[in-house]
PDB file of N, CA and C in Angstrom:
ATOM      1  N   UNK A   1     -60.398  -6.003   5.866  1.00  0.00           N
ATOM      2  CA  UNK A   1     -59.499  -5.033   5.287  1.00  0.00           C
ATOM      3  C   UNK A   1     -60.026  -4.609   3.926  1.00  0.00           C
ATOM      4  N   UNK A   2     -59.808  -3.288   3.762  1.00  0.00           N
ATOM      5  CA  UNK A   2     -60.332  -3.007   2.702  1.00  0.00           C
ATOM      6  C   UNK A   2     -59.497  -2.565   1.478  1.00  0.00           C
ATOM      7  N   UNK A   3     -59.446  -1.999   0.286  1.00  0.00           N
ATOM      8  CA  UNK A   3     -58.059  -2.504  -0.463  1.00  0.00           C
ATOM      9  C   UNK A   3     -57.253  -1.527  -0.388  1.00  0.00           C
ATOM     10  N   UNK A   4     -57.496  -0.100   0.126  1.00  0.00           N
ATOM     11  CA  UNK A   4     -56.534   1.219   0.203  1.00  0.00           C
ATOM     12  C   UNK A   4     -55.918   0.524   1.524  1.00  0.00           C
ATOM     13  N   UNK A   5     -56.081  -0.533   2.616  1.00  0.00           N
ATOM     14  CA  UNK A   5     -55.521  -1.039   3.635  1.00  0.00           C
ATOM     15  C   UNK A   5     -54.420  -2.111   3.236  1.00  0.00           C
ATOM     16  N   UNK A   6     -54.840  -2.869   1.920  1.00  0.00           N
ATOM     17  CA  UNK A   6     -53.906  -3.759   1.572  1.00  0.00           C
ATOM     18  C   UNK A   6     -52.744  -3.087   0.877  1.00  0.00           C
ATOM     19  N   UNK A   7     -53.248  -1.678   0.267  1.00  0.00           N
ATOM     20  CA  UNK A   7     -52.007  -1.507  -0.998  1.00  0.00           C
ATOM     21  C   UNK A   7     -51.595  -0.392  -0.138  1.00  0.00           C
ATOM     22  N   UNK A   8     -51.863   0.178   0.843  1.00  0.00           N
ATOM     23  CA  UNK A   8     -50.923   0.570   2.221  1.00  0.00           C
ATOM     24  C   UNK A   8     -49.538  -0.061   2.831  1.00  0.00           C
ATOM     25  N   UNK A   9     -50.402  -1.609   2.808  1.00  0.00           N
ATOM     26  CA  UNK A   9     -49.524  -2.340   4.192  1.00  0.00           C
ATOM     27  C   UNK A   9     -48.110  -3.369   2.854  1.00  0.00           C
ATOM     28  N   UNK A  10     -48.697  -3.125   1.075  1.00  0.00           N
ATOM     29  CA  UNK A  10     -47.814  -3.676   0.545  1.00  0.00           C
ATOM     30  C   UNK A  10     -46.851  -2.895   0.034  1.00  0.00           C
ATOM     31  N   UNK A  11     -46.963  -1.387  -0.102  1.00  0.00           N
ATOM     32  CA  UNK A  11     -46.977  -0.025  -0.542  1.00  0.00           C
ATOM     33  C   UNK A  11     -45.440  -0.505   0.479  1.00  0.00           C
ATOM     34  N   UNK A  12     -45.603  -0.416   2.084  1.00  0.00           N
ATOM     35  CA  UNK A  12     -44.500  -0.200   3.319  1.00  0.00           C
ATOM     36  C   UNK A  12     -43.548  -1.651   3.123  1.00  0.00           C
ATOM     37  N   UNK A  13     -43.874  -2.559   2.766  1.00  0.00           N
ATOM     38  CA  UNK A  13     -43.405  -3.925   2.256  1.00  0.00           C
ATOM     39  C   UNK A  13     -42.689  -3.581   1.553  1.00  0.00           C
ATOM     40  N   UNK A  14     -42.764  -3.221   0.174  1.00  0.00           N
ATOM     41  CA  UNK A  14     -41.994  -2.979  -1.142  1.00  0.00           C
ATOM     42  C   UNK A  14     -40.441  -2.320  -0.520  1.00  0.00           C
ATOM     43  N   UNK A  15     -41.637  -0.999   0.439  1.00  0.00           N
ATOM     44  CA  UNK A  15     -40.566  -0.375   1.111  1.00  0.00           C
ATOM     45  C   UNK A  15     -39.093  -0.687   1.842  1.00  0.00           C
ATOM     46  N   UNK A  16     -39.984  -1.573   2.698  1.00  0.00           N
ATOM     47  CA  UNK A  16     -38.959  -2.061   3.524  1.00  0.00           C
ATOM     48  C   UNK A  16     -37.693  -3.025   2.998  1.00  0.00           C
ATOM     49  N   UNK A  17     -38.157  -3.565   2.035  1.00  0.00           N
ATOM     50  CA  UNK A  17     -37.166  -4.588   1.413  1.00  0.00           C
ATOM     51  C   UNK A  17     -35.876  -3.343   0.628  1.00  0.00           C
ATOM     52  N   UNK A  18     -37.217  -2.682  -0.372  1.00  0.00           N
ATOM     53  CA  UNK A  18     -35.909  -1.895  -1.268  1.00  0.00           C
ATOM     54  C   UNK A  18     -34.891  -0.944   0.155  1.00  0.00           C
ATOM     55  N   UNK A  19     -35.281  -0.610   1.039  1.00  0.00           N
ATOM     56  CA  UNK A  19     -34.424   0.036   1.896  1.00  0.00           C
ATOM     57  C   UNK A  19     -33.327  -0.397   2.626  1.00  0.00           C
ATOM     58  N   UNK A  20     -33.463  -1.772   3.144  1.00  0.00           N
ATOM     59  CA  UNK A  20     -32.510  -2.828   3.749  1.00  0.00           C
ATOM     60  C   UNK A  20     -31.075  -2.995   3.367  1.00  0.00           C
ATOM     61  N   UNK A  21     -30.764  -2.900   4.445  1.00  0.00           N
ATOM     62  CA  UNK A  21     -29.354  -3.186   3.877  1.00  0.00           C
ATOM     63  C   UNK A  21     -28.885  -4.379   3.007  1.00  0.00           C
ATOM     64  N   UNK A  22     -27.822  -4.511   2.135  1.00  0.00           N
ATOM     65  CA  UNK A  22     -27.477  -5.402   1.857  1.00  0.00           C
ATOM     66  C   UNK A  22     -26.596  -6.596   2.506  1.00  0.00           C
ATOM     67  N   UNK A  23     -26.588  -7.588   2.307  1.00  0.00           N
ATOM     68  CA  UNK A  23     -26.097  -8.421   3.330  1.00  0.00           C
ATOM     69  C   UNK A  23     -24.240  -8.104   2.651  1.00  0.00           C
ATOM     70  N   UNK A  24     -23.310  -7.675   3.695  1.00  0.00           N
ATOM     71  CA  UNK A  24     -21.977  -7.120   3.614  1.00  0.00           C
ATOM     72  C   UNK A  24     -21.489  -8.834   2.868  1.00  0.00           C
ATOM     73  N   UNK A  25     -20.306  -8.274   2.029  1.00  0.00           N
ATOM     74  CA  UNK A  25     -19.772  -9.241   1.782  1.00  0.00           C
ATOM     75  C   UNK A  25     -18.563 -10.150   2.625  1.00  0.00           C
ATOM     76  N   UNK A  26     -18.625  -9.285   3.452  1.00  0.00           N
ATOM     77  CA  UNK A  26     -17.647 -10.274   4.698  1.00  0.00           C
ATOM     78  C   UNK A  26     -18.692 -11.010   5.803  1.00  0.00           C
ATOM     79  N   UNK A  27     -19.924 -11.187   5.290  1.00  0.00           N
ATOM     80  CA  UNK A  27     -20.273 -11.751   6.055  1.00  0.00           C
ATOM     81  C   UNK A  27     -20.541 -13.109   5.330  1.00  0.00           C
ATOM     82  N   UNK A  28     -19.974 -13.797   4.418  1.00  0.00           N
ATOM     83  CA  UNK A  28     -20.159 -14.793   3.698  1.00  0.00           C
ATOM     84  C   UNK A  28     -18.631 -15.148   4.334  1.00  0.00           C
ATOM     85  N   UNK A  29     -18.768 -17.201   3.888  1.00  0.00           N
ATOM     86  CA  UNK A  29     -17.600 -17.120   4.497  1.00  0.00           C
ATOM     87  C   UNK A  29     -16.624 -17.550   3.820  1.00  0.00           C
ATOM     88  N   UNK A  30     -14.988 -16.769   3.928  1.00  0.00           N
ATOM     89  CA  UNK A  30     -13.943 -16.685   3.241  1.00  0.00           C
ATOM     90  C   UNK A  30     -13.495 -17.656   2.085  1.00  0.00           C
ATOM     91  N   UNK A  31     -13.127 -17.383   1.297  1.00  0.00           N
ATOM     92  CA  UNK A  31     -13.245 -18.080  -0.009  1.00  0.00           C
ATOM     93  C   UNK A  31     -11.478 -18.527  -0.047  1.00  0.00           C
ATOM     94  N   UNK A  32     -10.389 -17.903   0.707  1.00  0.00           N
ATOM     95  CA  UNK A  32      -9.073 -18.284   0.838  1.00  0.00           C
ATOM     96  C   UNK A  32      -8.866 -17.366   2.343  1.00  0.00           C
ATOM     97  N   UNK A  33      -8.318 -18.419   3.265  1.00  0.00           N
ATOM     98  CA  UNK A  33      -7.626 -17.768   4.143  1.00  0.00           C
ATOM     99  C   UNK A  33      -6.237 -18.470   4.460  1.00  0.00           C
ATOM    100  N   UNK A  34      -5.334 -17.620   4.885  1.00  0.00           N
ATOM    101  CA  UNK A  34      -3.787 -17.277   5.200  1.00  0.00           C
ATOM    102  C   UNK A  34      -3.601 -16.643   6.040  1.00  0.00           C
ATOM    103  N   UNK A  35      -2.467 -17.191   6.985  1.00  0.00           N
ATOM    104  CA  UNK A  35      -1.584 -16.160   8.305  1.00  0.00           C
ATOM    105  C   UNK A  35      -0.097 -16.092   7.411  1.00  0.00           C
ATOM    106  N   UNK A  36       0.381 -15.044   7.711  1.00  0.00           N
ATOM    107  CA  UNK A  36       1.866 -14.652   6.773  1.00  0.00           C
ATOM    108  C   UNK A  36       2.515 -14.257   8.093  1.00  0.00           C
ATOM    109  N   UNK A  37       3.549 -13.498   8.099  1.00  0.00           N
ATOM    110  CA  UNK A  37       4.479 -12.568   9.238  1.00  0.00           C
ATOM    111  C   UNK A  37       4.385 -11.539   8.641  1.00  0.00           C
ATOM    112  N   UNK A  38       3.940 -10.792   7.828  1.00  0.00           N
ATOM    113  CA  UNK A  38       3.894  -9.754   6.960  1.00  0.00           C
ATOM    114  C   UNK A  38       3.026  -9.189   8.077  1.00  0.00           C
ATOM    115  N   UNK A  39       3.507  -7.175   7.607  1.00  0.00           N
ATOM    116  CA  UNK A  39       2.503  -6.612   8.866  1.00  0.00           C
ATOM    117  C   UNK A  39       1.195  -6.491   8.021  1.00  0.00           C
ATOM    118  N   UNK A  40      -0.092  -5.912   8.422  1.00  0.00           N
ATOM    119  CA  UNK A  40      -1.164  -5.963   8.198  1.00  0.00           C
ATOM    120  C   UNK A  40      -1.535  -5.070   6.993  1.00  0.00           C
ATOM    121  N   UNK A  41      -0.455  -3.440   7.401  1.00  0.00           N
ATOM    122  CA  UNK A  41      -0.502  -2.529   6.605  1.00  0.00           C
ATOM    123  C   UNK A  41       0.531  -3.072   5.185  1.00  0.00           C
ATOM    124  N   UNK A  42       1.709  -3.577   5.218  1.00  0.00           N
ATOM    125  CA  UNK A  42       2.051  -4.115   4.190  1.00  0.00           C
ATOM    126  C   UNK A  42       1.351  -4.947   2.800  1.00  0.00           C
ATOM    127  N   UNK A  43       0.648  -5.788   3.863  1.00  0.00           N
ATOM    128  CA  UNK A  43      -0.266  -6.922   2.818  1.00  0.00           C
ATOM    129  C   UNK A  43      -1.639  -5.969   1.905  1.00  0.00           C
ATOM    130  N   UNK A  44      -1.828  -5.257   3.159  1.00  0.00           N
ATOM    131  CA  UNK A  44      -3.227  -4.557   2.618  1.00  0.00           C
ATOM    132  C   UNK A  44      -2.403  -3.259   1.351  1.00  0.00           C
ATOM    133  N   UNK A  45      -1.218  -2.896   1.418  1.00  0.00           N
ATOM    134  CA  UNK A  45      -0.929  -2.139   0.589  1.00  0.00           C
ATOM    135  C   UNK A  45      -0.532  -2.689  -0.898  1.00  0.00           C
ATOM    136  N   UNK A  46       0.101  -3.741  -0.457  1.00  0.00           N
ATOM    137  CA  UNK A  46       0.366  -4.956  -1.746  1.00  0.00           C
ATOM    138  C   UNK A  46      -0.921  -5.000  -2.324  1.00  0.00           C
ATOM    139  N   UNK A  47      -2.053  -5.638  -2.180  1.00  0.00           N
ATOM    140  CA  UNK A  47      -3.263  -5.984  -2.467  1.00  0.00           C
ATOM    141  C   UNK A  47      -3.851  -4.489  -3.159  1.00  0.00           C
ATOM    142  N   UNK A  48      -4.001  -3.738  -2.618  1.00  0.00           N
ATOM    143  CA  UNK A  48      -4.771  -2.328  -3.162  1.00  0.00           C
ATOM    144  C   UNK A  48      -3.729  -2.126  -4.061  1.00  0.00           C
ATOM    145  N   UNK A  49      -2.470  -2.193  -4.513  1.00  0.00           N
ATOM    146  CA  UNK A  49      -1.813  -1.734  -5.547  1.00  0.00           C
ATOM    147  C   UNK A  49      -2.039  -2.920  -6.413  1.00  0.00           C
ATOM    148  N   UNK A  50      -2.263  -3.923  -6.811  1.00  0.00           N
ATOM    149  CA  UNK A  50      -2.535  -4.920  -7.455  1.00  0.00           C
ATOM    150  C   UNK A  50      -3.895  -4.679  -8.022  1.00  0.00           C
ATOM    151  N   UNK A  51      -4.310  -4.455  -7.427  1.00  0.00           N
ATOM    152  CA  UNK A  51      -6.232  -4.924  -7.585  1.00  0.00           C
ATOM    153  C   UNK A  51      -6.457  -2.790  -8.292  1.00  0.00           C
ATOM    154  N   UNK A  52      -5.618  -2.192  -7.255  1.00  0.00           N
ATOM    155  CA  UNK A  52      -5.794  -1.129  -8.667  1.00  0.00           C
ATOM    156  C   UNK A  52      -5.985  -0.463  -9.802  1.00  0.00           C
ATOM    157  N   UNK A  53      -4.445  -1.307 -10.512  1.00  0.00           N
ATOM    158  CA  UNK A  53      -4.925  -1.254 -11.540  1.00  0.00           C
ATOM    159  C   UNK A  53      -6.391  -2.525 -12.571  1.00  0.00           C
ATOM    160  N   UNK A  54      -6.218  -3.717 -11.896  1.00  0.00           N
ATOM    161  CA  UNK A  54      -7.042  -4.702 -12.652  1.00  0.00           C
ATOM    162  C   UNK A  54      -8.579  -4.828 -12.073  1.00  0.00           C
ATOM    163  N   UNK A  55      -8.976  -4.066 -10.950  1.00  0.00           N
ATOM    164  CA  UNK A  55     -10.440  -3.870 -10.471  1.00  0.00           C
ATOM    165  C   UNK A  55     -10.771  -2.529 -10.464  1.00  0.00           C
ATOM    166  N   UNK A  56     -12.524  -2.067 -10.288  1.00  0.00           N
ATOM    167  CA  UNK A  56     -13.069  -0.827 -10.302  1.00  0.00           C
ATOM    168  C   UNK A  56     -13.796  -0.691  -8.826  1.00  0.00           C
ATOM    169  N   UNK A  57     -13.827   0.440  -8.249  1.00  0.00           N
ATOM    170  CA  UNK A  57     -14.777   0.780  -7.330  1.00  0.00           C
ATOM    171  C   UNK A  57     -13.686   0.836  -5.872  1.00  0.00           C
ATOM    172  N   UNK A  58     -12.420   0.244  -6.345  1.00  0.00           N
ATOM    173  CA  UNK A  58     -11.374   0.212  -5.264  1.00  0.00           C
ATOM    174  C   UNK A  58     -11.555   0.902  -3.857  1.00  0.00           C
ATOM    175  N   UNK A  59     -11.480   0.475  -2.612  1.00  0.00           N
ATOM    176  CA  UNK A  59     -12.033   1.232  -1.610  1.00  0.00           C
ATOM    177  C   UNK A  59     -11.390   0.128  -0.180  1.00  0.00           C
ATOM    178  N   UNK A  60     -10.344   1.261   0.688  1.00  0.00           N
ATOM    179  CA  UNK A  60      -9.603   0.796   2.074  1.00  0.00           C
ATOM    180  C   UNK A  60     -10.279   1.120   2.822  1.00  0.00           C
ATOM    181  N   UNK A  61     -10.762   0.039   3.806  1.00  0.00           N
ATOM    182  CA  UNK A  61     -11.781   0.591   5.165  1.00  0.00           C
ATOM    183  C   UNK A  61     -10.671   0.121   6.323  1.00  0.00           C
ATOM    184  N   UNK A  62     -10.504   0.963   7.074  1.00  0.00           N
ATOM    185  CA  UNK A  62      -9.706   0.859   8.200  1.00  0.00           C
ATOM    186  C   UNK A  62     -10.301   0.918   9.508  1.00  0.00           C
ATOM    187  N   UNK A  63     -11.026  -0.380   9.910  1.00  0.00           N
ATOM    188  CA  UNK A  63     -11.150   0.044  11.561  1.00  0.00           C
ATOM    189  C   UNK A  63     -10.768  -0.419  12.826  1.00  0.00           C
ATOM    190  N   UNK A  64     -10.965  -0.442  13.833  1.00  0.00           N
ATOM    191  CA  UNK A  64     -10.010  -0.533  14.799  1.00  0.00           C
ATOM    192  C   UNK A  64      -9.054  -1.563  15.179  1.00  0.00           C
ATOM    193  N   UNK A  65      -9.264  -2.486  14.428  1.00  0.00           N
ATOM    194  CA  UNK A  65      -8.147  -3.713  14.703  1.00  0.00           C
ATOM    195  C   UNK A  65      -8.219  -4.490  13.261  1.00  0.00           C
ATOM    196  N   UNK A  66      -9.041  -3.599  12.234  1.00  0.00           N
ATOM    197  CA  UNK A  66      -8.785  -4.657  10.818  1.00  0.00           C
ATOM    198  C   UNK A  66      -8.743  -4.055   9.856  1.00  0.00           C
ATOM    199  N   UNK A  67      -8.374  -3.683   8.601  1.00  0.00           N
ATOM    200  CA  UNK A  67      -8.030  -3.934   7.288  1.00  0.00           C
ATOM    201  C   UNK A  67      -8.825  -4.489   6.324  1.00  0.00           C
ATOM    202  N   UNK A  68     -10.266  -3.418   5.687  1.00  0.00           N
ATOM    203  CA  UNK A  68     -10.747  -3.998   4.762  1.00  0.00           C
ATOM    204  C   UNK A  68     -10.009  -3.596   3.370  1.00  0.00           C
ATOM    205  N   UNK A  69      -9.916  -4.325   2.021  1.00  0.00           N
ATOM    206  CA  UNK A  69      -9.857  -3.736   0.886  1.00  0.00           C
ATOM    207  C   UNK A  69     -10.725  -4.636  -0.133  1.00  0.00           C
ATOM    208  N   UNK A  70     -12.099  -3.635  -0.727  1.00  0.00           N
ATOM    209  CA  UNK A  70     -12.824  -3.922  -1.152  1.00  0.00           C
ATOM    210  C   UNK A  70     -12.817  -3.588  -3.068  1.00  0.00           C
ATOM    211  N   UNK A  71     -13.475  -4.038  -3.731  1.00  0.00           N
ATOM    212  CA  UNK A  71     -13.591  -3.871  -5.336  1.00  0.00           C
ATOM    213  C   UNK A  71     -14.224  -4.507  -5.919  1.00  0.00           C
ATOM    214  N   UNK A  72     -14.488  -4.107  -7.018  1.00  0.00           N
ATOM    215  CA  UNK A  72     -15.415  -5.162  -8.354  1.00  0.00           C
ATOM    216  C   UNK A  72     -14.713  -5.420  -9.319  1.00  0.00           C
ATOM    217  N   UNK A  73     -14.591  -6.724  -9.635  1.00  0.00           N
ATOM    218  CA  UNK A  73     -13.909  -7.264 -10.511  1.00  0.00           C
ATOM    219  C   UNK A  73     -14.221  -6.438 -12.161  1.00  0.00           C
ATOM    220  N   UNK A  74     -13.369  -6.838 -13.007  1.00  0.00           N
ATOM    221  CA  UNK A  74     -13.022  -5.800 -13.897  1.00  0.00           C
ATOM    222  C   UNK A  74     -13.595  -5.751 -15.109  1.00  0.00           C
ATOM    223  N   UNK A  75     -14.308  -6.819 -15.528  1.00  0.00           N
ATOM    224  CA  UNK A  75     -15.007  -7.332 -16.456  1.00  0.00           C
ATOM    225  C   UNK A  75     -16.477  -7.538 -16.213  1.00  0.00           C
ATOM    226  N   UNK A  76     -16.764  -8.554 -15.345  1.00  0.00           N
ATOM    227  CA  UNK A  76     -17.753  -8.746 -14.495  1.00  0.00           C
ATOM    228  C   UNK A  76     -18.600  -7.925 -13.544  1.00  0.00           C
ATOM    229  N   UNK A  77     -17.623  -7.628 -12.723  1.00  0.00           N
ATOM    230  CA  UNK A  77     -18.493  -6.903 -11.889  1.00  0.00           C
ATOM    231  C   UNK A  77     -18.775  -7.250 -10.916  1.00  0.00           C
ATOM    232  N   UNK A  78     -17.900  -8.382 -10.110  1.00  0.00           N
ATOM    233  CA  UNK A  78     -17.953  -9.348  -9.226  1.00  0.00           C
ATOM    234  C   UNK A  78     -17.899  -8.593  -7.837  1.00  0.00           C
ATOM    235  N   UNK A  79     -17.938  -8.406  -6.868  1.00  0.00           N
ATOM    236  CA  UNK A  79     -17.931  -8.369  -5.670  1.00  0.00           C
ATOM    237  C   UNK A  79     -16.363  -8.900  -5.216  1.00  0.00           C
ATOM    238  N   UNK A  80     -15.555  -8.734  -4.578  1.00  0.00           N
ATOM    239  CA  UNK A  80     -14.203  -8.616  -3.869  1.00  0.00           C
ATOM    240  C   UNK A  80     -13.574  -8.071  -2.928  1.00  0.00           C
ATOM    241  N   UNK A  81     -13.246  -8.899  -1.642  1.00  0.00           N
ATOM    242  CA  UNK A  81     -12.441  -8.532  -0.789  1.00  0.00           C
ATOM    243  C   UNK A  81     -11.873  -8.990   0.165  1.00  0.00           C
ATOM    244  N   UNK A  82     -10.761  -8.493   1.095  1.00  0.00           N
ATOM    245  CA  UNK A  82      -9.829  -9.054   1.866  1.00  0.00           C
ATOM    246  C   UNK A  82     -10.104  -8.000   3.088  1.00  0.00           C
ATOM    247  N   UNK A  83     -10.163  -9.152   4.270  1.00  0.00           N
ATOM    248  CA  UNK A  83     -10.114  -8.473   5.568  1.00  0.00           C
ATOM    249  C   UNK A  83      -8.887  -9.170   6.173  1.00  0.00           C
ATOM    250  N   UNK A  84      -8.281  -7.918   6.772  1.00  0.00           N
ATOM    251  CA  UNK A  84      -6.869  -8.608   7.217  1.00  0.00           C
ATOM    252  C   UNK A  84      -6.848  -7.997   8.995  1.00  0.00           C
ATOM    253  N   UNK A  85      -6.227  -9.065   9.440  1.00  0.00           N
ATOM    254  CA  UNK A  85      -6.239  -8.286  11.012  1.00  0.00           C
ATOM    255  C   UNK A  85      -4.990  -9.569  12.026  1.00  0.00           C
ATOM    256  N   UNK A  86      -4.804  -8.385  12.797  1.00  0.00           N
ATOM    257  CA  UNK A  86      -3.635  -9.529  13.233  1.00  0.00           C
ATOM    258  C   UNK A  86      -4.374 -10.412  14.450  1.00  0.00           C
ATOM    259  N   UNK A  87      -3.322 -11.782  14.396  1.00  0.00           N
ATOM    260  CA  UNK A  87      -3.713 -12.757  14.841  1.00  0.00           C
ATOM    261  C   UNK A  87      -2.419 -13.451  15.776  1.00  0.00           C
ATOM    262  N   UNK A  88      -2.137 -13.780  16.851  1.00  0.00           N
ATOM    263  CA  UNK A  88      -1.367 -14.345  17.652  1.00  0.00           C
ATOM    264  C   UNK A  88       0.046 -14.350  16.884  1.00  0.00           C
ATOM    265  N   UNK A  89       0.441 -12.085  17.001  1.00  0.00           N
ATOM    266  CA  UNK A  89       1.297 -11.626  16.475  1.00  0.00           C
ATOM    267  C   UNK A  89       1.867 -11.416  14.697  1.00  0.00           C
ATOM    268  N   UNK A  90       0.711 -12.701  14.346  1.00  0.00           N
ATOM    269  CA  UNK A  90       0.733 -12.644  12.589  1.00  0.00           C
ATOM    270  C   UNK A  90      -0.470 -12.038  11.954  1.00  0.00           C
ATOM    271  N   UNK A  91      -0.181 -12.017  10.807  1.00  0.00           N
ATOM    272  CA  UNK A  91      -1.317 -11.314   9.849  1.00  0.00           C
ATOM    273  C   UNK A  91      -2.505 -12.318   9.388  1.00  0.00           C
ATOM    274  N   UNK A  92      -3.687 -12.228   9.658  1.00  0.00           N
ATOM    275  CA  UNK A  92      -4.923 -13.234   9.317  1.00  0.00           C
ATOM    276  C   UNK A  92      -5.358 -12.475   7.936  1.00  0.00           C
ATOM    277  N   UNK A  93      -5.481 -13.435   6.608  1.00  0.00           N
ATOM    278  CA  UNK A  93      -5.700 -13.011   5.624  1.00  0.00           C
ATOM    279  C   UNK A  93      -6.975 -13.672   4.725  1.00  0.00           C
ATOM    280  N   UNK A  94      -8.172 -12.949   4.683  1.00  0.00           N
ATOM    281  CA  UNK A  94      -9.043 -13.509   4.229  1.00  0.00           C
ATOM    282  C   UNK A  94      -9.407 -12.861   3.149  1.00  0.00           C
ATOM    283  N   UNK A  95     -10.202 -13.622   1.987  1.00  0.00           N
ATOM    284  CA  UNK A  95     -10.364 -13.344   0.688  1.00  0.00           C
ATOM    285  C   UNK A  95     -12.001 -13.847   0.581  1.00  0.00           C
ATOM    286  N   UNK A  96     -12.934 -13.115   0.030  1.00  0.00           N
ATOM    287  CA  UNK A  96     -14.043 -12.996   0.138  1.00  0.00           C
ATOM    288  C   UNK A  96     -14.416 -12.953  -1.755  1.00  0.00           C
ATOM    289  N   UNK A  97     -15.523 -13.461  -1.533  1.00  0.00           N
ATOM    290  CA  UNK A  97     -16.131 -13.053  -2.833  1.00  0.00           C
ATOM    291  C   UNK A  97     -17.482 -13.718  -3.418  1.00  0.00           C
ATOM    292  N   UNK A  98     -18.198 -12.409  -3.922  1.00  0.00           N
ATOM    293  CA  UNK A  98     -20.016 -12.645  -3.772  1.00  0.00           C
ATOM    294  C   UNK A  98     -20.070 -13.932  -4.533  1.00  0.00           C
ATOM    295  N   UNK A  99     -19.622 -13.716  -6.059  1.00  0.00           N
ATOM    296  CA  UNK A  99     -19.908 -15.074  -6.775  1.00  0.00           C
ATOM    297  C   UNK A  99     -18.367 -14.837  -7.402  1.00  0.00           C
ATOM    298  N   UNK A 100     -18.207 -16.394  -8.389  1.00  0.00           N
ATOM    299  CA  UNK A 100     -17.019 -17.150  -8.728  1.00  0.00           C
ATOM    300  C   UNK A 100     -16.354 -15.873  -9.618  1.00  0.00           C
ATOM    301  N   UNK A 101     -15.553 -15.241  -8.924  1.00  0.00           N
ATOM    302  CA  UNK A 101     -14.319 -14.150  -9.710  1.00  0.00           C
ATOM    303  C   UNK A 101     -13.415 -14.918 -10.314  1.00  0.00           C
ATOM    304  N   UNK A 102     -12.761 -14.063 -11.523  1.00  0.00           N
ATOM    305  CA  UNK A 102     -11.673 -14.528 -12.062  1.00  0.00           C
ATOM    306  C   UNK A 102     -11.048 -14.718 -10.938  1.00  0.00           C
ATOM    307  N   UNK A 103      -9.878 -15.959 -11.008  1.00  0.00           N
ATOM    308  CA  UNK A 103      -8.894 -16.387 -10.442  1.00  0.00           C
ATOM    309  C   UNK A 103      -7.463 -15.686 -10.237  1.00  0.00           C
ATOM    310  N   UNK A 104      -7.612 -14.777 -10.718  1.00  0.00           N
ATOM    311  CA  UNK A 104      -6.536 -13.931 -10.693  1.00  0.00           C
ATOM    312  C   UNK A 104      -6.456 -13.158  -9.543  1.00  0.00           C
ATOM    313  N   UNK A 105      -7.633 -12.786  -9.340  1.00  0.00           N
ATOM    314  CA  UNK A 105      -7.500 -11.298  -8.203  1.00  0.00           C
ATOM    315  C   UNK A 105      -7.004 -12.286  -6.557  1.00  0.00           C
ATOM    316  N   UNK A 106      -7.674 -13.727  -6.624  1.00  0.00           N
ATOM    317  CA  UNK A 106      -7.020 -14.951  -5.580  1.00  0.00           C
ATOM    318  C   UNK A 106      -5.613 -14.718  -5.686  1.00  0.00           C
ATOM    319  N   UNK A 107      -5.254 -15.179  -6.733  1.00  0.00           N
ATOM    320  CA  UNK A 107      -3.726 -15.331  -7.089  1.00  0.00           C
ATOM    321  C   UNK A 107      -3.253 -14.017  -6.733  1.00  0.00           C
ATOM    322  N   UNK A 108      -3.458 -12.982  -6.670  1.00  0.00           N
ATOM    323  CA  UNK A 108      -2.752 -11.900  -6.603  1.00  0.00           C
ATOM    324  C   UNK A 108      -2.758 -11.612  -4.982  1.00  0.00           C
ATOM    325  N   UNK A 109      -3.696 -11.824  -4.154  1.00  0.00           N
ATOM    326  CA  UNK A 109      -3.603 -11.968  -2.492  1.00  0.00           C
ATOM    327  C   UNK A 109      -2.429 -12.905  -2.336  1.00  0.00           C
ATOM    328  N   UNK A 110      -2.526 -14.448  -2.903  1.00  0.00           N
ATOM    329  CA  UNK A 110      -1.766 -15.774  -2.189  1.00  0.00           C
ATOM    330  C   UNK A 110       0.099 -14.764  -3.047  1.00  0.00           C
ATOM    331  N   UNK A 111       0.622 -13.523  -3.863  1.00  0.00           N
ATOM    332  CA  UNK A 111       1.384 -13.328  -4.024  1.00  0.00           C
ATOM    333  C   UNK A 111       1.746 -12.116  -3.040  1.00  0.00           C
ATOM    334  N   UNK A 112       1.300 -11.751  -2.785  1.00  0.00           N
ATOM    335  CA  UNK A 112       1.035 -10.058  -1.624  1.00  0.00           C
ATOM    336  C   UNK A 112       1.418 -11.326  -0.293  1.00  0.00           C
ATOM    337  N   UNK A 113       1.329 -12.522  -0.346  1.00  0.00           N
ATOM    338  CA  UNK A 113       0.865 -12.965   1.151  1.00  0.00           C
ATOM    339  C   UNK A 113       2.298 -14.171   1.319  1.00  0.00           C
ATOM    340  N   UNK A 114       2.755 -14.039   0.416  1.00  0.00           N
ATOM    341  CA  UNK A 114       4.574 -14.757   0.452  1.00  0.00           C
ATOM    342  C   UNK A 114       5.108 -14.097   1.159  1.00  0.00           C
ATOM    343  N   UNK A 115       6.299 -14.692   1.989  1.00  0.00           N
ATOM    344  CA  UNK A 115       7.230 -14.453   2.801  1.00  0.00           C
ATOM    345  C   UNK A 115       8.383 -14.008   2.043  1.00  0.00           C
TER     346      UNK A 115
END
């Protein structure tokens, strides 16, 4: 190999990494989970009005059987979120998060998630 072959094949390398997706944050695993009787759309509306005002980047993904609500913590910059979806007639409530968030935005799901 000659070196316009090496700084080719590292040239598509560099590439490939910066292009990749990032690994989703629901695919780490749940940092608090809860079943409530609360409906799905309730909890997820509690939560997005909470995290509203005290997180940035706020964002509801709705797809066919679940309830994301995603954000960055407010100071930091943390990574945050709850996937909610129903579960043998109740609400399954999970709380996600990239690295150690204030404790608050927790606390504010386990209050959205009272009976």
């Amino acid at each position: 190999m000659n070196l316009s072959q090496v700084a080719v094949i590292a040239l598509a390398c560099v590439t490939l990494v910066a292009c990749s997706p990032k690994d989703s944050l629901f695919s780490l695993a749940p940092n608090y989970t809860v079943q409530t009787v609360q409906s799905v759309t309730d909890v997820a509306g509690c939560i997005a009005e909470r995290w509203r005002t005290s997180a940035r980047h706020l964002r509801e993904v709705h797809t066919n059987d679940a309830v994301r609500v995603e954000a960055q913590s407010l100071f930091h910059g943390v990574a945050i979120g709850v996937r909610l979806r129903t579960r043998d007639g109740d609400t399954l409530v999970e709380y996600f998060q990239r690295r150690v968030a204030d404790p608050i935005y927790r606390a504010m799901v386990k209050e959205c998630t009272r009976s």
